[in-house]
C-alpha atoms as a PDB file:
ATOM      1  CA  UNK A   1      98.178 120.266 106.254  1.00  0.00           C
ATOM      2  CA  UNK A   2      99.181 117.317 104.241  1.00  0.00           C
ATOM      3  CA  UNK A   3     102.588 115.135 105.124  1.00  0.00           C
ATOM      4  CA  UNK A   4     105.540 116.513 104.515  1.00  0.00           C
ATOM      5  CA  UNK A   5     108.010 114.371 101.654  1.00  0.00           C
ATOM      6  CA  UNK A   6     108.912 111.602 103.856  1.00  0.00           C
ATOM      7  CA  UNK A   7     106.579 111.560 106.475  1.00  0.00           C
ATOM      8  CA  UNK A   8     103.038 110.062 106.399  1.00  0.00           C
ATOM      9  CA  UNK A   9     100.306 110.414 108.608  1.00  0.00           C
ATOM     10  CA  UNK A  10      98.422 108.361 110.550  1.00  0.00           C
ATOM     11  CA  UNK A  11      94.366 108.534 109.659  1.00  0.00           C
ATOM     12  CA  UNK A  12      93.497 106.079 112.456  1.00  0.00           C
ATOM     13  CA  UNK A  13      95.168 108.792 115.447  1.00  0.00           C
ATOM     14  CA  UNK A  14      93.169 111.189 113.919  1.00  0.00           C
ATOM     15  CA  UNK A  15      95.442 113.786 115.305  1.00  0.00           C
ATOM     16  CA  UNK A  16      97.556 116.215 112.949  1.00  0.00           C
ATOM     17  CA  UNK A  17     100.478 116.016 114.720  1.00  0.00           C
ATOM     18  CA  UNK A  18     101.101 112.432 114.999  1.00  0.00           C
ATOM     19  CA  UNK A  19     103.302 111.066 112.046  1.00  0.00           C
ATOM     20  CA  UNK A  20     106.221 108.536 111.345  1.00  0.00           C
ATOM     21  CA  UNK A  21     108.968 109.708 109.145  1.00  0.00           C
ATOM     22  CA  UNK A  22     109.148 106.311 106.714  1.00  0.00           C
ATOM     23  CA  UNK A  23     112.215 106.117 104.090  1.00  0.00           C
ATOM     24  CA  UNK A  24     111.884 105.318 100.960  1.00  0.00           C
ATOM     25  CA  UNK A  25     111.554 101.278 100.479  1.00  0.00           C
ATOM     26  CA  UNK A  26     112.078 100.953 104.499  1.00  0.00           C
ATOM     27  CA  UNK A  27     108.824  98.999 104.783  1.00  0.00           C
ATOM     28  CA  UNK A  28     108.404  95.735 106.639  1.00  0.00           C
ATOM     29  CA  UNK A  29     106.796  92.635 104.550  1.00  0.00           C
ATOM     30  CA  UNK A  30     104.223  91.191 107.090  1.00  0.00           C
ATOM     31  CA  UNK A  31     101.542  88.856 107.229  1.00  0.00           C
ATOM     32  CA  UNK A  32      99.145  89.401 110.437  1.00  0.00           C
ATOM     33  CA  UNK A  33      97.701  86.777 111.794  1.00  0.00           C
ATOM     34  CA  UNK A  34      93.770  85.955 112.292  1.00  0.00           C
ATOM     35  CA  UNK A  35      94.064  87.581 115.382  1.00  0.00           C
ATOM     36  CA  UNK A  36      94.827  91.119 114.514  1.00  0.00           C
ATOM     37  CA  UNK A  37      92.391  93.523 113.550  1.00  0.00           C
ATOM     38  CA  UNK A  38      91.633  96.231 110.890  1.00  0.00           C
ATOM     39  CA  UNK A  39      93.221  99.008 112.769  1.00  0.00           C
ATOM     40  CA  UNK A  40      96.790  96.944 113.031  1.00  0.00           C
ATOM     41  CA  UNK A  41      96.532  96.465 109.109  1.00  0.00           C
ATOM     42  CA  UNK A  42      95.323 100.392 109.150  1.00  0.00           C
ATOM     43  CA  UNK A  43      98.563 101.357 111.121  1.00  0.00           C
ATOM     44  CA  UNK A  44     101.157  99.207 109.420  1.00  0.00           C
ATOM     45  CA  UNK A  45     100.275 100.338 106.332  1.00  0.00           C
ATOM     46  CA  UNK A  46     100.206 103.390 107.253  1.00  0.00           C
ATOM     47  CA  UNK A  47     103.654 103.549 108.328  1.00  0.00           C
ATOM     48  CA  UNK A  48     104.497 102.451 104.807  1.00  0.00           C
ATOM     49  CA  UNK A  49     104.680  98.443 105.280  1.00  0.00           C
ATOM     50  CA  UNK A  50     104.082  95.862 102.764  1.00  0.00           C
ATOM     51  CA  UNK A  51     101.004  94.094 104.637  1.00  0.00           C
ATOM     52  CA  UNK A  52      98.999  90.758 103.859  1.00  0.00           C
ATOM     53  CA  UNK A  53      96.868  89.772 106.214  1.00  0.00           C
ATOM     54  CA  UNK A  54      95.516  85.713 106.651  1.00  0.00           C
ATOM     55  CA  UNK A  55      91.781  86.282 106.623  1.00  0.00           C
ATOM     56  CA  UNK A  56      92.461  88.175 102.961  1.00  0.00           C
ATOM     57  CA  UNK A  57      94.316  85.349 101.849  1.00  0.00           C
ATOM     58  CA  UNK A  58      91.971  82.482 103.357  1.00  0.00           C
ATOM     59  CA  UNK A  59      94.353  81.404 105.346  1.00  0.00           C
ATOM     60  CA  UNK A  60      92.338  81.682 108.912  1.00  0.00           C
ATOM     61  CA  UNK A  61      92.029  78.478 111.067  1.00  0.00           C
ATOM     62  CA  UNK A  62      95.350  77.230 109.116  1.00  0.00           C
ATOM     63  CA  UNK A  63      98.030  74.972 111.472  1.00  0.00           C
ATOM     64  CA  UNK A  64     100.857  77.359 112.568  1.00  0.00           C
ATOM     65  CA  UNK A  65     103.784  75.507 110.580  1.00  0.00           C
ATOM     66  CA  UNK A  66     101.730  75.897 107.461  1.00  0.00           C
ATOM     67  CA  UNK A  67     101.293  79.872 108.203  1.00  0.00           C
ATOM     68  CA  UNK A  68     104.971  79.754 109.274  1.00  0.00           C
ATOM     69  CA  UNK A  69     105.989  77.796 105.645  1.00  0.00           C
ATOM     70  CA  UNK A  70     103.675  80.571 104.144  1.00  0.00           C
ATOM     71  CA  UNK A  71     105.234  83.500 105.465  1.00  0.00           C
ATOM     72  CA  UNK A  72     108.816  82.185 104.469  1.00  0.00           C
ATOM     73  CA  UNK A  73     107.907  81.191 100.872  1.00  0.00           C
ATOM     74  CA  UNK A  74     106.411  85.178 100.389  1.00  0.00           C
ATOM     75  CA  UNK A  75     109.707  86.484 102.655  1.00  0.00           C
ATOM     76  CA  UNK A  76     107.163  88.037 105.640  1.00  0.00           C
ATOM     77  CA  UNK A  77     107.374  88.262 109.103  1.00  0.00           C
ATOM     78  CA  UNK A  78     104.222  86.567 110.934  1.00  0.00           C
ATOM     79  CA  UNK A  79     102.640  89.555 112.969  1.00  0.00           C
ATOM     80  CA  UNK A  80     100.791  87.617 115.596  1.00  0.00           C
ATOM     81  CA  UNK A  81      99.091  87.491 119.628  1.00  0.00           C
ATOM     82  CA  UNK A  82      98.850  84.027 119.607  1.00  0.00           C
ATOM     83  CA  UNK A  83     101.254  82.302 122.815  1.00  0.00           C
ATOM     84  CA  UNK A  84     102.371  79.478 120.763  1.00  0.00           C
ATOM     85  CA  UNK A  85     104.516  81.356 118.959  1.00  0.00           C
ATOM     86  CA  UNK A  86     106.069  82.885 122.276  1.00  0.00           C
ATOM     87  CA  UNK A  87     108.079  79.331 122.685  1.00  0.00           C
ATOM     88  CA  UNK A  88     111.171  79.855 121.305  1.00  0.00           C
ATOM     89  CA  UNK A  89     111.772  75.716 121.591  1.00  0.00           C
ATOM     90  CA  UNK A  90     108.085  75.508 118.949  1.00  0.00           C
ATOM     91  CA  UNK A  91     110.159  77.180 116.507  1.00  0.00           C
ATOM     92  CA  UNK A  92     113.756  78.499 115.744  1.00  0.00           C
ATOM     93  CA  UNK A  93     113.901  82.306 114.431  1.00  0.00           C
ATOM     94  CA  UNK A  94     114.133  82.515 110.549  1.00  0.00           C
END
């Protein structure tokens, strides 16, 4: 049974009752991080977000302030497991 107007499904749950109701334009611009896999870009987009990821962009092994510049320059949120980033003194929320 396909989505109802509104709703999509998630493939990567495989189940047919599992789905997100996603607005119109309600998306989320994110960039994940090196560290996130396939399934987190599957997900995300998915749920109807506008997502880049660092590996696609060549950006992998890049210095966190320059991912950080990156992300604020293309008006993203940096999706990301690495601790660094858990410091709130490393860097101040945008």
């Amino acid at each position: 049974m396909p989505a109802s107007p509104g709703e999509r499904r998630c493939p990567a749950r495989g189940s047919s009752s599992f789905r997100w109701p996603v607005p119109p334009d309600a998306g989320v611009r994110a960039k994940l991080d090196e560290n996130l896999g396939r399934t987190c870009l599957d997900l995300l987009s998915a749920a109807g977000h506008d997502v880049s990821t660092v590996f696609e962009q060549g950006m992998t092994s890049w210095p966190d302030e320059s991912l950080l510049a990156v992300c604020r320059e293309e008006g993203r949120v940096l999706v990301t497991l690495d601790m660094d980033f858990s410091n709130r003194e490393y860097e101040r929320p945008i």
